[in-house]
Protein backbone atom coordinates (compact mmCIF):
# COMPACT_ATOMS: atom_id res chain seq x y z
CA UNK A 1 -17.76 -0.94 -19.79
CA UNK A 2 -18.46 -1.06 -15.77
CA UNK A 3 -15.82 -2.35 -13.76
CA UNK A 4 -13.75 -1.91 -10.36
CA UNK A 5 -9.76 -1.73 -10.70
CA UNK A 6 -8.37 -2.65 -7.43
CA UNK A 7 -4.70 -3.04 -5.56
CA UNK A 8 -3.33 -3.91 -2.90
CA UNK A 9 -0.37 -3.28 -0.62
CA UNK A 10 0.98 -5.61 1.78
CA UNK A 11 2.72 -5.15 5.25
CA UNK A 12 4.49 -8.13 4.98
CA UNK A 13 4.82 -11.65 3.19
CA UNK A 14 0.89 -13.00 4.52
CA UNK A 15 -1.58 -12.10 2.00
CA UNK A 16 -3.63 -11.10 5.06
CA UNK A 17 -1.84 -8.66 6.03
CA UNK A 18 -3.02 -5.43 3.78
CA UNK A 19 -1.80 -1.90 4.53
CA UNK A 20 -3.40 -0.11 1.71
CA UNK A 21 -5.77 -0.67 -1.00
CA UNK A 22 -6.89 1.58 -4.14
CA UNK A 23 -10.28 0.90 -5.82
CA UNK A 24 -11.09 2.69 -9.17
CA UNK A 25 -15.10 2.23 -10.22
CA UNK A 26 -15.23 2.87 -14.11
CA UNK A 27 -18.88 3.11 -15.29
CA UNK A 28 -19.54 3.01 -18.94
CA UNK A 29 -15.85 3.72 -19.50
CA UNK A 30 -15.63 6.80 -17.15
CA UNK A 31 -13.98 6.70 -14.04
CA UNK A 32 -16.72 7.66 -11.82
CA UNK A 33 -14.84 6.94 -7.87
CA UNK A 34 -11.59 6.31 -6.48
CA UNK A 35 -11.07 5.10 -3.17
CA UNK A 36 -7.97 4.94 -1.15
CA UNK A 37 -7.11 4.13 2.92
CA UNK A 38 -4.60 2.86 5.01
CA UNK A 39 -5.06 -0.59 6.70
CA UNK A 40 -3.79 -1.58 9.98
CA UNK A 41 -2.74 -5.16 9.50
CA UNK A 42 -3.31 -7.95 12.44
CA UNK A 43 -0.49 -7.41 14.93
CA UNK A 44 0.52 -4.18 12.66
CA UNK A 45 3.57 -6.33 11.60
CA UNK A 46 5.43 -5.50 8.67
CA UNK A 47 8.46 -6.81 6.90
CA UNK A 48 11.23 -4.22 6.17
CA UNK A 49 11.20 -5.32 2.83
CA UNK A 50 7.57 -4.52 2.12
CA UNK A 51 8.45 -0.92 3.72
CA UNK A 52 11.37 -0.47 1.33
CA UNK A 53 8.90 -0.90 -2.10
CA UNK A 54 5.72 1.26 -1.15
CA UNK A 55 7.35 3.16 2.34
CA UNK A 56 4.36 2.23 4.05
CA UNK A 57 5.34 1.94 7.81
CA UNK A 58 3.77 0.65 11.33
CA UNK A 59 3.27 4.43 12.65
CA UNK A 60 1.08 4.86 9.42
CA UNK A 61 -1.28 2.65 10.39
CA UNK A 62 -1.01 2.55 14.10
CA UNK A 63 -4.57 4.19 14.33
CA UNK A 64 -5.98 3.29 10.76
CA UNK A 65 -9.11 0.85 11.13
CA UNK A 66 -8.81 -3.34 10.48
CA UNK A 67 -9.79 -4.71 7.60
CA UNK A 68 -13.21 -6.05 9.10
CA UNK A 69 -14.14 -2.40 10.31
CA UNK A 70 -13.78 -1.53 6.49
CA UNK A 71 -15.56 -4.23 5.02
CA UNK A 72 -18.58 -2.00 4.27
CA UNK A 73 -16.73 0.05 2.08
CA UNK A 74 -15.19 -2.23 0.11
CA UNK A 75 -18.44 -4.48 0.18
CA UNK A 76 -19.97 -1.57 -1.88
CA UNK A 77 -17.80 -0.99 -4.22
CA UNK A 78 -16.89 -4.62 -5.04
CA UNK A 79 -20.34 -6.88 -4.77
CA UNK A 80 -21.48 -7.82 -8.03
CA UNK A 81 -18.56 -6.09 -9.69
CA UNK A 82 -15.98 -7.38 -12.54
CA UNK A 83 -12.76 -6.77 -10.81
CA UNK A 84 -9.44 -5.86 -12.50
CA UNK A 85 -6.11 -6.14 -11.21
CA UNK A 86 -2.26 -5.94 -12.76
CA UNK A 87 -1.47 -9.41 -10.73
CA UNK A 88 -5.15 -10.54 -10.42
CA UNK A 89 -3.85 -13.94 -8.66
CA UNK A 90 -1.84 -11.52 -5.92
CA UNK A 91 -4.95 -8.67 -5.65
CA UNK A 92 -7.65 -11.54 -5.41
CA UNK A 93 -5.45 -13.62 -3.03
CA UNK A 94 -5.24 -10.83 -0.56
CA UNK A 95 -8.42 -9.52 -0.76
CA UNK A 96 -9.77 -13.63 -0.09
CA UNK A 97 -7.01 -14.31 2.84
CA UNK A 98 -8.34 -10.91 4.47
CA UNK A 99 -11.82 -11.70 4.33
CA UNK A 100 -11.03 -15.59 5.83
CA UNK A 101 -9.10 -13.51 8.56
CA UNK A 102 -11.99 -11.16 9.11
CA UNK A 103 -14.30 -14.11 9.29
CA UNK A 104 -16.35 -12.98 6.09
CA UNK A 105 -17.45 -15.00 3.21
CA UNK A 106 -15.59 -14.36 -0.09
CA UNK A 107 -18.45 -15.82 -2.22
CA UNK A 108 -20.75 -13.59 -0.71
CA UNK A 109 -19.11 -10.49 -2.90
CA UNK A 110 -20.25 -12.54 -6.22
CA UNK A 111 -16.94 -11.87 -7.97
CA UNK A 112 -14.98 -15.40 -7.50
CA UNK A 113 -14.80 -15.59 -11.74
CA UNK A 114 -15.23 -12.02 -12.54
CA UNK A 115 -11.49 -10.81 -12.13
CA UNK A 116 -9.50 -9.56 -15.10
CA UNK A 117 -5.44 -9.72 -14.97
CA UNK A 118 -3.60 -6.48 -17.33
CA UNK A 119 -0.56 -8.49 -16.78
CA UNK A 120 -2.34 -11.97 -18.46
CA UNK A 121 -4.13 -9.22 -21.33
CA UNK A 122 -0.73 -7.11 -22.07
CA UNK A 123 1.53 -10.46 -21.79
CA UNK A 124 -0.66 -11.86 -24.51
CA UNK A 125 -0.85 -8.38 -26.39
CA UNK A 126 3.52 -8.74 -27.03
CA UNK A 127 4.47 -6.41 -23.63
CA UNK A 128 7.43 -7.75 -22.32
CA UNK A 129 8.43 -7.79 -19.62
CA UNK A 130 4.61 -6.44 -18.10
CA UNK A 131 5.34 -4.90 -14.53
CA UNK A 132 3.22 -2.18 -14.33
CA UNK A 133 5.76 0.24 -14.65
CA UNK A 134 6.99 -0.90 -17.91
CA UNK A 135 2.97 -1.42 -19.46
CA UNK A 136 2.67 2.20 -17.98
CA UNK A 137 6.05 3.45 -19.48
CA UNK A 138 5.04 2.23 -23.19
CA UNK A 139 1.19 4.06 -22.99
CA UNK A 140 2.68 6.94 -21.38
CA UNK A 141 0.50 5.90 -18.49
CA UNK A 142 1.05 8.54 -14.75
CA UNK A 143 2.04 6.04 -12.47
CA UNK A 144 3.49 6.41 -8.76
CA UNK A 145 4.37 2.61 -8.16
CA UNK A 146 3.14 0.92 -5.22
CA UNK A 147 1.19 3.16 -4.30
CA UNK A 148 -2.43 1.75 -4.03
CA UNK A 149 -4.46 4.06 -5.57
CA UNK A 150 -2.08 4.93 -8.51
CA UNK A 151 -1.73 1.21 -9.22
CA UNK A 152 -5.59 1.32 -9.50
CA UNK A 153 -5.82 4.13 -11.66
CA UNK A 154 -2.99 2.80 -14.04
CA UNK A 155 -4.42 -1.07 -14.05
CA UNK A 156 -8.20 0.81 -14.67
CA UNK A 157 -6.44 2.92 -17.94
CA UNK A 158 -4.77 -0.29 -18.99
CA UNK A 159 -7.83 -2.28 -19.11
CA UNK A 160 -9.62 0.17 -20.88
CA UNK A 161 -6.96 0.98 -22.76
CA UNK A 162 -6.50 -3.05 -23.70
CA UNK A 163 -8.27 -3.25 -27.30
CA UNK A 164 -6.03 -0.47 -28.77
CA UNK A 165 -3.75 -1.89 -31.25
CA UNK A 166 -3.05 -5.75 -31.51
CA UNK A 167 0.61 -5.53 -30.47
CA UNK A 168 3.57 -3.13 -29.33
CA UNK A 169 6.92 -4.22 -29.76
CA UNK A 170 8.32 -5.09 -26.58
CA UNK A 171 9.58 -2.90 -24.47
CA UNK A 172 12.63 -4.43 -23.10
């Protein structure tokens, strides 16, 4: 099982405006890298909101690099790859209005139907409701919400974790 379990954080209500990102790379079921970095959005504009759920602030990310000058990394952990995400519509959205920003072609990665949602997998296993929190909270699953690289790390155990049992009573 070789995938990439990505998220996102964003600085304020554009989907181009990322601030942080977490990538897990599972190889034959084993994580094998996690990668984690601050992103200074265009302008370096956030919404107090967005601060308030994952305390990411301008002064964070006053000096961190653009988007475009970490494309490379990114690019080599994502090309080819089958990409998993807790809100795949919201992870893929923002990774796609960042690379339109940055001027870079999104069909160049070769992942446009390779995403997997946990929310669309565990929603259909019984979960409800399926935050990640709550998914987490049921599997006894470490999570530090919103931030990037734990909501990687919990979306990567999920999916791996998504073919054990055929239901759990929900969890409301």
């Amino acid at each position: 099982m070789n995938f990439v379990a990505i998220d996102f954080e964003t600085a304020n209500g554009k989907r181009n405006s990322a601030c942080a990102v977490g990538i897990v790379t599972v190889k034959d079921g084993v994580v094998v890298d996690e990668y984690y970095t601050l992103i200074k959005p265009p302008g370096n504009d956030y919404h107090w909101g967005c601060i308030k759920v994952h305390g990411i602030k301008p002064a964070d990310t006053q000096n961190a690099k653009t988007f475009a000058q970490l494309y490379p990394e990114f690019e080599s952990r994502l090309k080819g790859q089958v990409c998993v995400a807790h809100n795949a519509p919201f992870d893929r959205g923002v990774l796609k209005s960042c690379m339109d920003s940055a001027l870079l072609d999104y069909d160049s990665l070769g992942i446009h139907d390779k995403w997997q949602c946990t929310v669309q997998i565990y929603r259909k296993k019984g979960y409800k409701p399926c935050k990640l929190s709550d998914c987490c909270e049921a599997l006894d699953i470490e999570l530090i919400h919103h931030q990037a690289l734990s909501d990687a790390q919990a979306c990567a155990q999920l999916y791996l974790r998504r073919d054990e049992g055929d239901y759990l009573p929900n969890i409301c």
